[in-house]
Protein backbone atom coordinates (compact mmCIF):
# COMPACT_ATOMS: atom_id res chain seq x y z
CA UNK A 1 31.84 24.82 14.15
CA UNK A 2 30.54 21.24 13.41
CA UNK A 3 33.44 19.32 13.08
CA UNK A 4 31.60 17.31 9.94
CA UNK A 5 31.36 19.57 7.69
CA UNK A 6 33.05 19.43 4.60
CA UNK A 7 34.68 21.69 2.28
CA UNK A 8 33.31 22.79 -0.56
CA UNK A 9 35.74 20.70 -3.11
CA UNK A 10 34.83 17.54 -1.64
CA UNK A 11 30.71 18.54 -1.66
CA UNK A 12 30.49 18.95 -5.40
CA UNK A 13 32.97 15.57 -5.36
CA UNK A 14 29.94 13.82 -3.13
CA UNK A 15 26.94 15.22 -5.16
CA UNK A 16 28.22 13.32 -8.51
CA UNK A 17 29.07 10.28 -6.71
CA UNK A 18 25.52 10.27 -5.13
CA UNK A 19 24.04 10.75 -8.60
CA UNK A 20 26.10 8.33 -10.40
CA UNK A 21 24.46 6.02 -7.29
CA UNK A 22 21.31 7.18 -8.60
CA UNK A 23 22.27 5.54 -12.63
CA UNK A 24 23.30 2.66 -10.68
CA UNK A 25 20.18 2.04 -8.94
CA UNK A 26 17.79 2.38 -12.31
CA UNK A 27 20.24 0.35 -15.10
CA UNK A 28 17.47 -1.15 -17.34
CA UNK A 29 19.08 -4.11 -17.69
CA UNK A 30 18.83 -4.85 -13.72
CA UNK A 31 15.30 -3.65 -13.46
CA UNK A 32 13.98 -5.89 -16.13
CA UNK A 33 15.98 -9.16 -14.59
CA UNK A 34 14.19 -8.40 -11.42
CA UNK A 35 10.69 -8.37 -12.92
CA UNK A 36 10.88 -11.26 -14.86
CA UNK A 37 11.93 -14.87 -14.07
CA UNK A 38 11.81 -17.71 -15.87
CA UNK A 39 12.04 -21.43 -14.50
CA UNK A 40 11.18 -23.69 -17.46
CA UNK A 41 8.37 -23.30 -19.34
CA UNK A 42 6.94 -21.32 -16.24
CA UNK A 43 7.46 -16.88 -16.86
CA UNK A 44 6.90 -14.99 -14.16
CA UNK A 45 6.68 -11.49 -14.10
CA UNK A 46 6.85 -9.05 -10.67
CA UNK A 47 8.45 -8.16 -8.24
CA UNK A 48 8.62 -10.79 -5.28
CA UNK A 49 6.10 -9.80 -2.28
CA UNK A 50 4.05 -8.11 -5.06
CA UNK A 51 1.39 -8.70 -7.63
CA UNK A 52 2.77 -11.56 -9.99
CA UNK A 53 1.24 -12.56 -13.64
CA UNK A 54 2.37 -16.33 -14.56
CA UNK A 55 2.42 -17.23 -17.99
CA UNK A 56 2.77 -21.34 -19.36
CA UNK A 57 5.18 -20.46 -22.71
CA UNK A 58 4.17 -23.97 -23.38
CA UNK A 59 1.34 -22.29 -24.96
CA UNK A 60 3.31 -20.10 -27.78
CA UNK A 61 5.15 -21.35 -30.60
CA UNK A 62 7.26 -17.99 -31.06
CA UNK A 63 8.34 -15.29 -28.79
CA UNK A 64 9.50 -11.96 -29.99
CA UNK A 65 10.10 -8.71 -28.74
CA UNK A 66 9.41 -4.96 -29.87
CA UNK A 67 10.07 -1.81 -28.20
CA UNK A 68 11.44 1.85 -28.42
CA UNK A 69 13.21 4.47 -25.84
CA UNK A 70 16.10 5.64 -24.39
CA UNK A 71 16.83 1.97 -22.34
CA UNK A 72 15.21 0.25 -24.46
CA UNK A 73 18.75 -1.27 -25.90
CA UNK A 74 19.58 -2.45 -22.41
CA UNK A 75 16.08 -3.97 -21.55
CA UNK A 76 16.31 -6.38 -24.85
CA UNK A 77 19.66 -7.39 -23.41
CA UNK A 78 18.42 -8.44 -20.94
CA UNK A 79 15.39 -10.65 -22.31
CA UNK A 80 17.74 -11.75 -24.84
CA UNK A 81 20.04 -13.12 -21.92
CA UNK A 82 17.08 -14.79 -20.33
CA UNK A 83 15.27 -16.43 -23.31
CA UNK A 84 18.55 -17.12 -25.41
CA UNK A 85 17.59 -18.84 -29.10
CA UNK A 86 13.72 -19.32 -27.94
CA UNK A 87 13.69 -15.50 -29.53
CA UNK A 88 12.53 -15.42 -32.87
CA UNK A 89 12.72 -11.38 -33.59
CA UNK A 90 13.41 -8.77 -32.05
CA UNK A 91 12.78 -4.71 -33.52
CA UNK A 92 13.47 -1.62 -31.25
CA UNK A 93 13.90 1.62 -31.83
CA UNK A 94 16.62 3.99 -29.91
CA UNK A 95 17.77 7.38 -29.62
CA UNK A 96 20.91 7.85 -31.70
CA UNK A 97 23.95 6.77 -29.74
CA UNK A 98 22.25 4.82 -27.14
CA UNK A 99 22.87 1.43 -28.57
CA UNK A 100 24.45 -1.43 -27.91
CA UNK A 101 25.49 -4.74 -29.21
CA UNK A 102 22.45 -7.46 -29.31
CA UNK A 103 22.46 -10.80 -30.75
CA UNK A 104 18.94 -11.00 -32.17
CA UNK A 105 17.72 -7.93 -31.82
CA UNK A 106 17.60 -5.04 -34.60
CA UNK A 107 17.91 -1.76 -33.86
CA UNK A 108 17.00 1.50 -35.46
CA UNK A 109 18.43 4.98 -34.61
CA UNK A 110 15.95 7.75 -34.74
CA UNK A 111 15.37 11.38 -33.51
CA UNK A 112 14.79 12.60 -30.05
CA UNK A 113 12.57 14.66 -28.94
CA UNK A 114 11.81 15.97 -32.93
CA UNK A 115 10.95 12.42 -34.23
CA UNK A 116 12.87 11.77 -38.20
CA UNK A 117 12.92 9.59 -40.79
CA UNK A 118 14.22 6.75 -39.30
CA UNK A 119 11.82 6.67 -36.57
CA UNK A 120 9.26 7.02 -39.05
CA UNK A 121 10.43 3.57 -41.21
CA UNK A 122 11.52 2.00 -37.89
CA UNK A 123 7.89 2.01 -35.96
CA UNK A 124 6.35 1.04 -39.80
CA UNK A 125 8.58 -2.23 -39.39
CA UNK A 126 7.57 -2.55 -35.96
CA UNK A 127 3.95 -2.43 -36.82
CA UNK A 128 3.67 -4.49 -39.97
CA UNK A 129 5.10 -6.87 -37.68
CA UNK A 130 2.79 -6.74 -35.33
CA UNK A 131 0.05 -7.12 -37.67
CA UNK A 132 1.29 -10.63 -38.50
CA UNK A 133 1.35 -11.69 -35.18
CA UNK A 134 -1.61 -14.27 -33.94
CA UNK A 135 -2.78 -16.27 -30.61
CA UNK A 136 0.30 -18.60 -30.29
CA UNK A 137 2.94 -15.56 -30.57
CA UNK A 138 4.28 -14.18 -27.23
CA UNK A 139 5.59 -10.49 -27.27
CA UNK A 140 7.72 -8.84 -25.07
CA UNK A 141 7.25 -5.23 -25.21
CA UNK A 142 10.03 -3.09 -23.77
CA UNK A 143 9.29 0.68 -23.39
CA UNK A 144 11.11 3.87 -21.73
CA UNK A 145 11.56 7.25 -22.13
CA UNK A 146 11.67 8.97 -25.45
CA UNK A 147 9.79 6.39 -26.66
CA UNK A 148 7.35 8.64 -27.66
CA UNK A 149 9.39 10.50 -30.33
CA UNK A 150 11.21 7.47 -31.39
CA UNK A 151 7.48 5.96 -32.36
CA UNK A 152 6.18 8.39 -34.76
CA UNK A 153 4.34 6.90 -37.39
CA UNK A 154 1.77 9.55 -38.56
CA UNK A 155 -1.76 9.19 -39.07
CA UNK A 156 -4.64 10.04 -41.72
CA UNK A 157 -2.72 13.02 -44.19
CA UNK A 158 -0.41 14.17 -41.57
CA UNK A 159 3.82 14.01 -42.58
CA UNK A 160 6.65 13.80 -40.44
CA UNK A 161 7.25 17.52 -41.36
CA UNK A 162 4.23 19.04 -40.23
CA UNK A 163 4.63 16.29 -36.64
CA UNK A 164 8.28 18.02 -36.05
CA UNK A 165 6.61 21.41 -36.43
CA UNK A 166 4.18 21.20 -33.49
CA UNK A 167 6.30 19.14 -31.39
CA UNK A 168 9.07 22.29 -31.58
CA UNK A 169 5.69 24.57 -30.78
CA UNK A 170 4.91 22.33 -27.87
CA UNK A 171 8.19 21.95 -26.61
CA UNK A 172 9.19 25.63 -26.67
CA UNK A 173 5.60 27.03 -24.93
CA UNK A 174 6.09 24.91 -22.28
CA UNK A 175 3.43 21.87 -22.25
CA UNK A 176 3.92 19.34 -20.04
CA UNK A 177 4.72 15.62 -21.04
CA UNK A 178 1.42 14.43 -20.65
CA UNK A 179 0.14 17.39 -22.69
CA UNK A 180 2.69 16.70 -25.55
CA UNK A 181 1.69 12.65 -24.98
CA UNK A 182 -1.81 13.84 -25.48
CA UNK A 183 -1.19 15.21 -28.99
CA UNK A 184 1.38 12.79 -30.07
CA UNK A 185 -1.47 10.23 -29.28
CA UNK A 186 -4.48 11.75 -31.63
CA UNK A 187 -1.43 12.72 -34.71
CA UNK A 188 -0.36 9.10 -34.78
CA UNK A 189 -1.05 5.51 -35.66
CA UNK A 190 1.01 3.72 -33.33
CA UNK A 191 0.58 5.18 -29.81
CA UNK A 192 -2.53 5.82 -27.35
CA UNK A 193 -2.93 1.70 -27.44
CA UNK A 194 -2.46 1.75 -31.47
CA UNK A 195 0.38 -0.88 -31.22
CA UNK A 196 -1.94 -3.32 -28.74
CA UNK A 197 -4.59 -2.94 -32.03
CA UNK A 198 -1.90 -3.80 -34.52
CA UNK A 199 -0.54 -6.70 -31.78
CA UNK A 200 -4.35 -8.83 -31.34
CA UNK A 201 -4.71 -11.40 -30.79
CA UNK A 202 -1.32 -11.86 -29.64
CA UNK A 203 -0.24 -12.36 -25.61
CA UNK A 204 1.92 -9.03 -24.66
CA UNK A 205 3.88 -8.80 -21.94
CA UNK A 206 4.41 -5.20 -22.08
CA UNK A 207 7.31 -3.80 -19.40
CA UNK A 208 8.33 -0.21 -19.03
CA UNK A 209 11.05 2.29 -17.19
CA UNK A 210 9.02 5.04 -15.98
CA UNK A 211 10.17 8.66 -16.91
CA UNK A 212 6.85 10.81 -16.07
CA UNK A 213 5.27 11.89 -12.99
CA UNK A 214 3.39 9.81 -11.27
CA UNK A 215 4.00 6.64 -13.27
CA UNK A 216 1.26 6.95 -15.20
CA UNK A 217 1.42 3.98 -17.84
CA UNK A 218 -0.64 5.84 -20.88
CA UNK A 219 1.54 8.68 -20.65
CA UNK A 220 4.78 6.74 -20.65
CA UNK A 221 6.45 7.06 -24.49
CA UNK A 222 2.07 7.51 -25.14
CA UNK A 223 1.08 4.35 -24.07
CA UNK A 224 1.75 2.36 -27.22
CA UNK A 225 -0.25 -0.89 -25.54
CA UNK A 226 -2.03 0.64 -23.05
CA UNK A 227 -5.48 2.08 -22.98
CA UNK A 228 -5.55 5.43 -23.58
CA UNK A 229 -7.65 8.18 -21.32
CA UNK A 230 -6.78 11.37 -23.48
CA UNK A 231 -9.12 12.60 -26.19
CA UNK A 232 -9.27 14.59 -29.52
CA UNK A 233 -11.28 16.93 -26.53
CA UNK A 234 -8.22 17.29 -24.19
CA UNK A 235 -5.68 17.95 -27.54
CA UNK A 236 -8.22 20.49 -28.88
CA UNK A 237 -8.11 22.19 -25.15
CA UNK A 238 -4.03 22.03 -24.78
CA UNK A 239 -4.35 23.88 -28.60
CA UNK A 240 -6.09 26.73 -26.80
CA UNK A 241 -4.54 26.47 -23.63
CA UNK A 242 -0.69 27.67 -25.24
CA UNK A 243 -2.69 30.00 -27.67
CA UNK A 244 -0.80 27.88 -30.69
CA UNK A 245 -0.94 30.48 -33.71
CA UNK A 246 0.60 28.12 -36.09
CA UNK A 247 -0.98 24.60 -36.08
CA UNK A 248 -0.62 22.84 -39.38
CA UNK A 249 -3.64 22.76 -41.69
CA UNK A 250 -3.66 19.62 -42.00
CA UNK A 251 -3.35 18.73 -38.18
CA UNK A 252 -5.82 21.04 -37.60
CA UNK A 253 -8.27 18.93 -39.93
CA UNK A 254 -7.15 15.87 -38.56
CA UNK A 255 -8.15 17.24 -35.02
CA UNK A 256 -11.75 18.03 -36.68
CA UNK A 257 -12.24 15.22 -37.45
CA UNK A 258 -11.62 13.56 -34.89
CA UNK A 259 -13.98 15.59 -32.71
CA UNK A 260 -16.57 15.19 -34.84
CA UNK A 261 -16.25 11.82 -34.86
CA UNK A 262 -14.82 11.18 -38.56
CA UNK A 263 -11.85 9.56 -36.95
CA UNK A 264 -12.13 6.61 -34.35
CA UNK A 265 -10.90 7.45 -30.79
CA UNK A 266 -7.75 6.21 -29.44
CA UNK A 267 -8.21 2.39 -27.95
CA UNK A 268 -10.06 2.68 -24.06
CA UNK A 269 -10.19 0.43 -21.44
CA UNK A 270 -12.82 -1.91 -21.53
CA UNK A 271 -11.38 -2.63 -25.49
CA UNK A 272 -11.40 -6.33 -25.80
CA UNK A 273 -7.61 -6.09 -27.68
CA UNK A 274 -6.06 -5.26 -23.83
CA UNK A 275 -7.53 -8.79 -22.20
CA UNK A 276 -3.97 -10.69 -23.50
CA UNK A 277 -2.08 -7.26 -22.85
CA UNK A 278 0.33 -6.96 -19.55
CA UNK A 279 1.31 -3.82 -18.26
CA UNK A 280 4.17 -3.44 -15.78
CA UNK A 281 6.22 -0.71 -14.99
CA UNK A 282 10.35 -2.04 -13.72
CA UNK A 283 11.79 1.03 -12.70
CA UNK A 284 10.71 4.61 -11.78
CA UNK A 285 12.42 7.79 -9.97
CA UNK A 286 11.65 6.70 -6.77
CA UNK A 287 13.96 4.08 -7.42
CA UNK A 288 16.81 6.75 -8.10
CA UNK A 289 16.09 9.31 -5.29
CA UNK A 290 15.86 6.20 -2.96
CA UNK A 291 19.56 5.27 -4.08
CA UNK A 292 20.71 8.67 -3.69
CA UNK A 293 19.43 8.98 0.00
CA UNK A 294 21.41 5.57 0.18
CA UNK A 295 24.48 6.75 -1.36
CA UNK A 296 24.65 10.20 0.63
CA UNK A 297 24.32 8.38 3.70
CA UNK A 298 27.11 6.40 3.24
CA UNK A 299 28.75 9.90 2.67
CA UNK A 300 27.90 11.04 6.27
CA UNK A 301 24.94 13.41 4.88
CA UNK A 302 21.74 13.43 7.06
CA UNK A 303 19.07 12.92 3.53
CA UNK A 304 15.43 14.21 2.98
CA UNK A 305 13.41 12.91 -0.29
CA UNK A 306 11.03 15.74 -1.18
CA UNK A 307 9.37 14.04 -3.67
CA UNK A 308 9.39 12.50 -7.39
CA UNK A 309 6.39 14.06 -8.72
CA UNK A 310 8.17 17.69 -8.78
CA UNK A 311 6.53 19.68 -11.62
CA UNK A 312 6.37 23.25 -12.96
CA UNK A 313 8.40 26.20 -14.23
CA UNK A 314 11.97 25.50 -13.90
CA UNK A 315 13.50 28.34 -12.37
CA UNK A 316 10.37 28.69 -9.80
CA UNK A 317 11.39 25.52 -8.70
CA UNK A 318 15.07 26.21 -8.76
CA UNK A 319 13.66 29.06 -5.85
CA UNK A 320 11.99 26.45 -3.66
CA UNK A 321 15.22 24.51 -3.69
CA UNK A 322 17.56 27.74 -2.95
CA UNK A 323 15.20 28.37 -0.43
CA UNK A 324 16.32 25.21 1.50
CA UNK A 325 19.72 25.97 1.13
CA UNK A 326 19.38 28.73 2.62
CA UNK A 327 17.19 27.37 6.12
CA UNK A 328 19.25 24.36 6.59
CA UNK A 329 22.56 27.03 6.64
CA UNK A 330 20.49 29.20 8.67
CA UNK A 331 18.15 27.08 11.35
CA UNK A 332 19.71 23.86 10.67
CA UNK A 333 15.92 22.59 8.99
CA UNK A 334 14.26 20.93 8.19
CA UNK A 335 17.39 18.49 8.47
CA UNK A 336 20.50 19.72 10.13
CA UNK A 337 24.09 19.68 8.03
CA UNK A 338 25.77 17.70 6.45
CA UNK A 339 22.40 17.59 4.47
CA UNK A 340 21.36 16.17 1.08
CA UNK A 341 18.13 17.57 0.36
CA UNK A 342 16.97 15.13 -2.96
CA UNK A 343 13.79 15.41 -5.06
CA UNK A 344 12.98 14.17 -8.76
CA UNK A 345 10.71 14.58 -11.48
CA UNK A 346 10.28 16.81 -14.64
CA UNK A 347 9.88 20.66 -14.72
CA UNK A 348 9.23 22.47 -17.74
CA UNK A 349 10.96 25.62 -19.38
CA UNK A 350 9.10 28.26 -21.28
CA UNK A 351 11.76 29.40 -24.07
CA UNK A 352 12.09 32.73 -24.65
CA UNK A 353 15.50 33.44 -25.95
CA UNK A 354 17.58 31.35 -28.41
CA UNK A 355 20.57 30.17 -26.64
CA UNK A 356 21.36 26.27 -25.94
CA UNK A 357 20.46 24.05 -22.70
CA UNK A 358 17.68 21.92 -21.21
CA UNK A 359 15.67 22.11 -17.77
CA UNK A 360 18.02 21.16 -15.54
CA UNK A 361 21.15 23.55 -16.48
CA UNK A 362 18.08 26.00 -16.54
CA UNK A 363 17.41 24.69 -12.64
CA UNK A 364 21.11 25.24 -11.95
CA UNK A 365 21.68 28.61 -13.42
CA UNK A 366 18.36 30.12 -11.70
CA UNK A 367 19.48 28.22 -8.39
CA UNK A 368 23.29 30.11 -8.66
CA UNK A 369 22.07 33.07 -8.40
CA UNK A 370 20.26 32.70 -5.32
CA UNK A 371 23.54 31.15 -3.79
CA UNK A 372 26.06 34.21 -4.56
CA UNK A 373 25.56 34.76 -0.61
CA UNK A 374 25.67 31.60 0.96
CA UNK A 375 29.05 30.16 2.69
CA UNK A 376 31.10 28.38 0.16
CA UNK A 377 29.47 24.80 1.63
CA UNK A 378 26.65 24.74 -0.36
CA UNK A 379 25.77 22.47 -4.16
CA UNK A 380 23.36 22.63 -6.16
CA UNK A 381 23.06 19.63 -8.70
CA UNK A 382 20.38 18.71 -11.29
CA UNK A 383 20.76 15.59 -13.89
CA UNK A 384 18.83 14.03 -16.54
CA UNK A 385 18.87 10.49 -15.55
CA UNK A 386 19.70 9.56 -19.66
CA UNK A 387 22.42 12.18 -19.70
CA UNK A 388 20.74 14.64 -22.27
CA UNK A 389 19.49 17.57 -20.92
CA UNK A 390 17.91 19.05 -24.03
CA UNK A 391 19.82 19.25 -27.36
CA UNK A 392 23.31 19.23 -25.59
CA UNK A 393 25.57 16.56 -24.66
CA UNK A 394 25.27 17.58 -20.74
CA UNK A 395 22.90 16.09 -18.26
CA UNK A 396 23.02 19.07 -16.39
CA UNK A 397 24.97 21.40 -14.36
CA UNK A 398 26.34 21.29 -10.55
CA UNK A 399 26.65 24.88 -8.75
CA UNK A 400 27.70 26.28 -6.13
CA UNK A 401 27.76 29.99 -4.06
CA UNK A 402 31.40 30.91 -6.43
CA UNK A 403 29.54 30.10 -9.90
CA UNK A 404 27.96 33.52 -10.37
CA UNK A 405 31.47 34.88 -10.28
CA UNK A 406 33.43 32.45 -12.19
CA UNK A 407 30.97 33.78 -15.16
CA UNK A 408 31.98 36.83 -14.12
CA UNK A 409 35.87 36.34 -14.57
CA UNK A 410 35.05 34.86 -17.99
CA UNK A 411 33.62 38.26 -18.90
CA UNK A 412 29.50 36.73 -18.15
CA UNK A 413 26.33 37.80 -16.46
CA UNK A 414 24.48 35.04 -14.93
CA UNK A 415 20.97 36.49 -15.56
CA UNK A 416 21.56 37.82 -19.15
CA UNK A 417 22.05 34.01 -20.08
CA UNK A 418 19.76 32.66 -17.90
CA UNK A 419 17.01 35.38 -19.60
CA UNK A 420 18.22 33.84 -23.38
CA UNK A 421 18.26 29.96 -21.87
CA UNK A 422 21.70 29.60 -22.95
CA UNK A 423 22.90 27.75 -19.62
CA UNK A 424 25.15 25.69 -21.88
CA UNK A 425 27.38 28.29 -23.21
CA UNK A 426 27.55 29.67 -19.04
CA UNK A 427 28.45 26.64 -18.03
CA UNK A 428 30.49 25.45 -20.72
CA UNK A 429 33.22 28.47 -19.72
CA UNK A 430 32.73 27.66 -15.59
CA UNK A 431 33.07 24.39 -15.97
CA UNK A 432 29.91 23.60 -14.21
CA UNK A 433 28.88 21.55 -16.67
CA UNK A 434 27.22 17.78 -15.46
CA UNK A 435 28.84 15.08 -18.37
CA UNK A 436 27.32 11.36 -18.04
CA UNK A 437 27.57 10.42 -21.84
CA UNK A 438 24.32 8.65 -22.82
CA UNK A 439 23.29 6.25 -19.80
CA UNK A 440 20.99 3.98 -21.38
CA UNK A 441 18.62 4.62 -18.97
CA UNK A 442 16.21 7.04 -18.84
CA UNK A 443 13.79 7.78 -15.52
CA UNK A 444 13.36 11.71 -15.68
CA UNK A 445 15.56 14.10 -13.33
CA UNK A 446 17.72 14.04 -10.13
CA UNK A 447 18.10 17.47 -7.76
CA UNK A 448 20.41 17.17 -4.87
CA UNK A 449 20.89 19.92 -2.40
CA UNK A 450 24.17 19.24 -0.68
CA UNK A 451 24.88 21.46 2.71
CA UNK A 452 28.71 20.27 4.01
């Protein structure tokens, strides 16, 4: 027997310390004071050894900031610390309960991931502000995940109402963020590059905490100031692609129109109101899965980063991961135990039943089942990095080969609730359940694959 293995008690210890590492490594507030420096009147913003954009404030008589997300609260912190009275304004919008106390800054709470009322009236603020702004104003644009929802400021004839209705359709057939993004984009006046519109002629310095695969800056919260390279086309094809039966009437108009060219395109690239706009992204998942190898190694784990661009059904990715498990307790690949197997991104669940949880208590109660015969050495953890996994107050769930049967001794079956996604309410009695609290931070998901 390998003398470093550990017992199963101190594994599922390990696998939240490693992903409270991981929280550690992407806190908004240290991401954005390592892009941006200020010495003077000089602003630089980048990371040192990389691509740098300097900026003489001398030039601006104001400087203000906007923004909207999950860290969003934390990034104006941070800017706040830095630039002290030299900031004139400050508007964000948050998800409700991830706020904290700012000295300039206002704050709305709104809805995530249905946008409401007060995300609505927040992004209208937001906007008319930005419509003011002129060539010696200086905006500091702080985006991250959720910021999507939390900017949802309709466009042409289409309500809040009919925007919650086919976000629920979108979210429960199983589109992918960029496919949600997509819509978002062409049913709204303030994403897809809208805001960088609203914001001309003014200098934007425009920094965001990455929370979709690959980093892709139009997709993050839909691009609010960046050029956008969806079309009415690509929402029109998502329609058909999830066979959506009940589309609004009057998105469905809106669409028209937009194809037949009755509505101007989302801003593109070469659109002169981007040559004062500056994109950077501060923090991604990389970031996270590269503390987590960190943190297990200081554990005694040998570590393995699959990857952070991890898409696809939940619970056929939950099988690839089981799958691991099981070779590294049987061959000792592809890295031999103690292992910590990590990968990130964002899968997608298609709902089919009506019971409570989110993708990554989805992950973990596919992955149990797989585990029922695998030596009691083996954990299975998946986290939302922003400590909501779905509508629930859980990030996720931790499992390991005895989970199937705790359900069991609390009267259960594993794959009834796993067939109505209610993971919650399974976990919730084994007390498998992953509890952050909202983390103000917000860069997708975690999976660790622990083998003691």
């Amino acid at each position: 027997m390998n003398k470093n293995r550990k017992d199963l008690e101190t594994i599922r210890s390990d696998a939240k310390e490693i992903f409270a590492g991981c929280l550690s490594a992407v806190d908004p507030y240290k991401a954005v004071k390592r892009f941006v420096h200020l010495d003077g009147d000089r602003l630089v913003v980048g990371m040192q050894g990389g691509p740098e954009t300097e900026i003489n404030l001398s030039k601006f008589d104001r400087i203000s900031l906007v923004g909207a997300g999950k860290a969003t609260a934390p990034m104006a912190g941070a800017i706040e610390d830095m630039f002290g009275e030299r900031i004139r304004k400050g508007l964000i919008n948050v998800k409700y309960g991830f706020t904290q106390e700012l000295a300039v800054t206002a704050i709305t709470e709104a809805g995530h991931p249905v946008p409401d009322e007060n995300g609505v009236k927040g992004t209208e603020t937001i906007l008319g502000f930005l419509q003011k702004a002129g060539k010696k104003d200086l905006i500091f644009s702080l985006i991250s995940g959720g910021g999507s929802a939390l900017l949802p400021y309709p466009g042409g004839n289409i309500t809040l109402s009919y925007k919650q209705e086919i976000t629920r359709q979108l979210l429960a057939c199983g589109a992918s963020i960029d496919e949600i993004n997509a819509v978002r984009k062409h049913m709204s006046s303030s994403k897809g590059g809208q805001m960088a519109r609203a914001a001309f002629p003014a200098t934007v310095v425009n920094l965001m905490l990455s929370d979709v695969v690959g980093d892709k800056m139009d997709v993050i919260a839909s691009g609010p100031f960046v050029p956008d390279t969806s079309t009415f086309k690509d929402v029109w094809r998502i329609f058909k692609k999830y066979d959506l039966k009940n589309i609004p009437p009057v998105i469905h108009e809106h669409m028209k129109a937009g194809l037949d060219g009755q509505i101007p395109e989302t801003p593109k690239e070469n659109d002169r109101i981007f040559d004062r706009v500056f994109n950077f992204i501060v923090g991604s998942n990389i970031l996270a899965l590269e503390a987590a190898s960190e943190k297990a190694k200081t554990l005694g784990y040998e570590t393995l980063i699959l990857s952070s661009m991890v898409e696809g059904e939940t619970k056929e990715v939950a099988r690839v991961h089981t799958a691991m498990a099981k070779e590294i307790v049987k061959t000792g690949r592809p890295t031999p135990p103690p292992a910590c197997i990590i990968s990130g991104g964002e899968t997608t669940v298609t709902i089919r039943g009506d019971g409570l949880g989110g993708r990554n208590q989805e992950f973990c109660l596919a992955a149990c089942l797989d585990l029922m015969e695998l030596p009691p050495r083996v954990v299975i953890l998946s986290g939302g990095t922003d400590g909501n996994d779905g509508p629930t107050d859980a990030a996720g769930a931790l499992v390991d080969p005895f989970t199937v049967t705790r359900g069991k001794n609390a009267g259960m079956e594993a794959n009834e609730f796993l067939n109505r996604n209610d993971a919650y309410h399974f976990f919730e009695k084994t007390k498998d359940l992953l509890i952050t609290g909202p983390t103000n931070t917000n860069v997708m998901d975690v999976r660790l694959v622990l083998v003691g």
